[in-house]
Protein backbone atom coordinates (compact mmCIF):
# COMPACT_ATOMS: atom_id res chain seq x y z
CA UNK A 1 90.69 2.67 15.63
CA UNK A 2 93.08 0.82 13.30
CA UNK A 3 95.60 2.80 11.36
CA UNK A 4 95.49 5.91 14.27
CA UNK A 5 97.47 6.13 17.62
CA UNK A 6 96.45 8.40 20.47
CA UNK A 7 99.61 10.82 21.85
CA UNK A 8 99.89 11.26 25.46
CA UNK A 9 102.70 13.37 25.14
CA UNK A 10 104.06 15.75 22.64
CA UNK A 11 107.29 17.29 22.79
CA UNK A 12 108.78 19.46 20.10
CA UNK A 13 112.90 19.92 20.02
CA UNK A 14 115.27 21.41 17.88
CA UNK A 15 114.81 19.78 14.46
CA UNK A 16 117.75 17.28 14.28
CA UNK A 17 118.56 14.23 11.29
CA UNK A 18 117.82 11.91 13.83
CA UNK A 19 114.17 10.22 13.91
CA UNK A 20 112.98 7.63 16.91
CA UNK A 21 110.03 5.38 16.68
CA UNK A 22 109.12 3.62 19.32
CA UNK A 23 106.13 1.44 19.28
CA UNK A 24 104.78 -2.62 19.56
CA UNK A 25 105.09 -4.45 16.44
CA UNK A 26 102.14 -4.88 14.11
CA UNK A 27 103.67 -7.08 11.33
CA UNK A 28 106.42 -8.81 10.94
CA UNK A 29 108.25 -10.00 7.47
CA UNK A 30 111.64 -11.01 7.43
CA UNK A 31 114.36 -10.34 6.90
CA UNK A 32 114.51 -6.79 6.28
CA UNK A 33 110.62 -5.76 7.77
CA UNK A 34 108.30 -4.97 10.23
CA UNK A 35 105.57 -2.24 10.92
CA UNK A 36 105.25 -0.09 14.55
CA UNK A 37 101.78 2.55 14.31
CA UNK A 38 101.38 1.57 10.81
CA UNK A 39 105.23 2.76 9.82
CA UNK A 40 106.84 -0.06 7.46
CA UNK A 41 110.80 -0.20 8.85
CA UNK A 42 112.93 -1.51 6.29
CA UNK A 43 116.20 -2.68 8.41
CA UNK A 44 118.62 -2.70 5.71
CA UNK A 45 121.89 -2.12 6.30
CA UNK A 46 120.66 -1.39 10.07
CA UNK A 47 122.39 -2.41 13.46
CA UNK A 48 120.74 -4.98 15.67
CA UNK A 49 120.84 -4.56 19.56
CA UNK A 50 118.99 -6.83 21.75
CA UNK A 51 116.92 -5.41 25.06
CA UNK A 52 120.09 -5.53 26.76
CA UNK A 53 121.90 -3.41 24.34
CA UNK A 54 124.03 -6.41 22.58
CA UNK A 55 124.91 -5.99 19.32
CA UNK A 56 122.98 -9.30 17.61
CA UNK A 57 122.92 -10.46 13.66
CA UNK A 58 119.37 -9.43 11.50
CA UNK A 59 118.65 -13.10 11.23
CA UNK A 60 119.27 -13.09 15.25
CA UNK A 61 116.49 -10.12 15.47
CA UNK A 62 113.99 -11.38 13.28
CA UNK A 63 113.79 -14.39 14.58
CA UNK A 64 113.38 -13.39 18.64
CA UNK A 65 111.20 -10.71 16.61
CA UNK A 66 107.64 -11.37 17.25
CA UNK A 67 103.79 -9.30 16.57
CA UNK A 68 103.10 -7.29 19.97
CA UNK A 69 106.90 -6.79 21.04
CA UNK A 70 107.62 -3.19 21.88
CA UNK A 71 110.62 -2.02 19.52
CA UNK A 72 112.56 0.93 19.55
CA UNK A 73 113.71 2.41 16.09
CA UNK A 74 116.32 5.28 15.58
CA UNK A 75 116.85 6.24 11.90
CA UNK A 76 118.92 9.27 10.20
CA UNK A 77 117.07 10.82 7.90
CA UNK A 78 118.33 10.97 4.40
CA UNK A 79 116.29 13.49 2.10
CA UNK A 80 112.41 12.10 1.98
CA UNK A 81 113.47 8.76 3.58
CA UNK A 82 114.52 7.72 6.61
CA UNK A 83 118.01 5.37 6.76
């Protein structure tokens, strides 16, 4: 169903700042967003890495960045919003 995600596996650490996302892109609208499950991720200010783990430019991202791609996300969290 849209708008829901089935878990396969849930794991529950030590609660930490740190937030991952990892999911394959819904929407895309440059140059500062795209959504994964639904999530709107606003890059910025963000670091770019490509699949290799090369630091690359937003514009660099966004525009390799396509609907479908699996991303990864890892965000600190700062009060109610993740940066």
């Amino acid at each position: 169903m849209a708008g829901e995600a089935q878990a396969t596996l849930v794991e529950r650490d030590d609660p930490e700042l740190d937030s991952e996302l990892q999911g394959f892109v819904q929407t895309v609208a440059p140059p500062s967003t795209f959504a994964i499950l639904g999530v709107q991720v606003d890059t910025t200010g963000a670091l770019f890495q490509d699949a290799s783990g090369g630091t690359i430019s937003a514009s660099q991202f966004f525009a390799a960045l396509g609907v479908g791609d699996l991303v990864k996300v890892t965000a600190r969290e700062a009060g109610d919003r993740a940066k």
